[in-house]
C-alpha atoms as a PDB file:
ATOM      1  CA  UNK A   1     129.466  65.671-119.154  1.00  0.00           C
ATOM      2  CA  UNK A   2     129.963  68.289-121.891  1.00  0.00           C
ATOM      3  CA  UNK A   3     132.294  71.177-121.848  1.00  0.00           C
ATOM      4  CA  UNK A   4     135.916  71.305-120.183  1.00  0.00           C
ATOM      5  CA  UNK A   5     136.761  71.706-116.720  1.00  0.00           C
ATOM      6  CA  UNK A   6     139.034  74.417-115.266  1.00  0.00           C
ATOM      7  CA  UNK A   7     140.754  74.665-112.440  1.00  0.00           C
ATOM      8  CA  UNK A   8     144.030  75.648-109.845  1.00  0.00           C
ATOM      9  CA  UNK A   9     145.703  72.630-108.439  1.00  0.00           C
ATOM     10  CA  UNK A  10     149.228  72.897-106.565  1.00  0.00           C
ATOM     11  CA  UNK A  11     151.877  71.101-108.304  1.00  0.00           C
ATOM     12  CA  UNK A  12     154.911  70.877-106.219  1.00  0.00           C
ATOM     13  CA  UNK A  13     155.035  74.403-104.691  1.00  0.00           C
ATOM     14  CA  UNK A  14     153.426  76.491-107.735  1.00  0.00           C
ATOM     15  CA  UNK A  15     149.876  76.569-108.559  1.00  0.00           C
ATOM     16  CA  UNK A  16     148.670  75.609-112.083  1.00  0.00           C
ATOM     17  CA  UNK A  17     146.037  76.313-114.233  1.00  0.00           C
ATOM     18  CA  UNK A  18     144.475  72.692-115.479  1.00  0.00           C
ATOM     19  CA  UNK A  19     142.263  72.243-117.959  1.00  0.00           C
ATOM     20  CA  UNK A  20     140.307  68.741-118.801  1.00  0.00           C
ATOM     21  CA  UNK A  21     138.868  68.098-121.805  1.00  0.00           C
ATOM     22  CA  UNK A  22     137.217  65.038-123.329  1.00  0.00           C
ATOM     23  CA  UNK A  23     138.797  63.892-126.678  1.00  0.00           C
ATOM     24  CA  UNK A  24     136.837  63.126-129.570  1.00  0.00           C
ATOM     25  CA  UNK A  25     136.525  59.256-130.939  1.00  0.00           C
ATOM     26  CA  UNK A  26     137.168  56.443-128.823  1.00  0.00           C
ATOM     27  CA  UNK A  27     139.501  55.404-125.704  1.00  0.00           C
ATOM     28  CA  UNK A  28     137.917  57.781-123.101  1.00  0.00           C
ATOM     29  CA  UNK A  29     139.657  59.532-120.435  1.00  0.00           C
ATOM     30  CA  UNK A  30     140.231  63.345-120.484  1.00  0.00           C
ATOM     31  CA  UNK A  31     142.742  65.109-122.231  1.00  0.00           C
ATOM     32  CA  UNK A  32     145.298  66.865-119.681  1.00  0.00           C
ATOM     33  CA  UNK A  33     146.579  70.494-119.948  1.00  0.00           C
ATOM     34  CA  UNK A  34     148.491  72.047-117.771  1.00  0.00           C
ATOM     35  CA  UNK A  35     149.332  75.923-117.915  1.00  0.00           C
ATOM     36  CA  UNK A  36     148.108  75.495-121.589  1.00  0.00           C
ATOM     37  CA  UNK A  37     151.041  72.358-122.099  1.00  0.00           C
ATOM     38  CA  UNK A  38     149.265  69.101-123.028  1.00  0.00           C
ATOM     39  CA  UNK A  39     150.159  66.866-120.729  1.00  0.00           C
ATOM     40  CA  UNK A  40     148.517  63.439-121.458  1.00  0.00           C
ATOM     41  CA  UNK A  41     145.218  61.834-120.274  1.00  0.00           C
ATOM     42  CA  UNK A  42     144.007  60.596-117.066  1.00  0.00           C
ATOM     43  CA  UNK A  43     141.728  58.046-117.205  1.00  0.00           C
ATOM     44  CA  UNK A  44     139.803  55.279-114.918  1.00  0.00           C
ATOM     45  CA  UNK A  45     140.696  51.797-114.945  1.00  0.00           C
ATOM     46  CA  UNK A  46     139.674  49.409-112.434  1.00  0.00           C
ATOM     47  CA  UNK A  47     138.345  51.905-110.391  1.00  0.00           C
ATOM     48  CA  UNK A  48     141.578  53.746-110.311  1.00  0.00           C
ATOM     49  CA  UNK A  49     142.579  57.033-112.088  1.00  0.00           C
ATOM     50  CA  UNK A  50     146.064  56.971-114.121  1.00  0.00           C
ATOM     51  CA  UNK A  51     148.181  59.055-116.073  1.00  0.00           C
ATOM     52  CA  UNK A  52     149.352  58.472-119.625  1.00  0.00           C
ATOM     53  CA  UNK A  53     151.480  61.591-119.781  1.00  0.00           C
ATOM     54  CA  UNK A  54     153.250  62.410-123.065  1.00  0.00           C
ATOM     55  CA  UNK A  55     156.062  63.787-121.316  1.00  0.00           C
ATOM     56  CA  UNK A  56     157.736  63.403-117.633  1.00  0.00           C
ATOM     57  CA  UNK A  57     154.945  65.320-115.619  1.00  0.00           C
ATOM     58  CA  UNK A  58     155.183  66.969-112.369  1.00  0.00           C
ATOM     59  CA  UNK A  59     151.760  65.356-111.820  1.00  0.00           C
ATOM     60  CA  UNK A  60     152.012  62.574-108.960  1.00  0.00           C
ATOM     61  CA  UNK A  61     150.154  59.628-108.370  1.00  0.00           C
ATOM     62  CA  UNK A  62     148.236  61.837-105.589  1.00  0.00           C
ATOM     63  CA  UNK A  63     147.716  64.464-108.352  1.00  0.00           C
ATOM     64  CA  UNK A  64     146.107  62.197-110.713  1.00  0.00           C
ATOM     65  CA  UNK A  65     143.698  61.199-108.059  1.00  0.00           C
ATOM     66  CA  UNK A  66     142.849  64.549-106.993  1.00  0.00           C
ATOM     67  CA  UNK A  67     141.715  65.163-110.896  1.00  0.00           C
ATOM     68  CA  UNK A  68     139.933  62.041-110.871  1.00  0.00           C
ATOM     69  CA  UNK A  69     138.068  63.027-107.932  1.00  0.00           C
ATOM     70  CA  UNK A  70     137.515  66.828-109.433  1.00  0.00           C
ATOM     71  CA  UNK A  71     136.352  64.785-112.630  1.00  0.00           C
ATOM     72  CA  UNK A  72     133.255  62.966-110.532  1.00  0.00           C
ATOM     73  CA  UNK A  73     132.139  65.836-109.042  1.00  0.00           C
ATOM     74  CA  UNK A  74     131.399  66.967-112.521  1.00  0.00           C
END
């Protein structure tokens, strides 16, 4: 996959602008940002996506997997 992917997820009650990017150099994952705030990364580990947010996110455990999911449709 090249390029970042954009989209409008509901976090809580609000809807958010999230962008994924893939960082540069090693450890994988995608690169979080939310309403233009890095967040963290999500990546996949044993077939599961986590979070390792920078900061206490808003994102929940279903949220991560909803980006995971948006992330293999890419």
């Amino acid at each position: 996959m090249t390029g970042d992917i954009e989209f409008e997820i509901i976090i809580g009650d609000q809807a958010k602008h999230v962008r994924l990017s893939i960082p540069n150099g090693a450890g994988g994952g995608y690169h979080v940002y939310v309403d233009k705030y890095y967040y963290g990364k999500v990546i996949k580990r044993n077939g599961q996506w986590i979070g390792l947010m920078n900061t206490k996110s808003d994102l929940t455990t279903d949220d991560i997997q909803e980006i995971g999911e948006i992330i293999e449709k890419h």
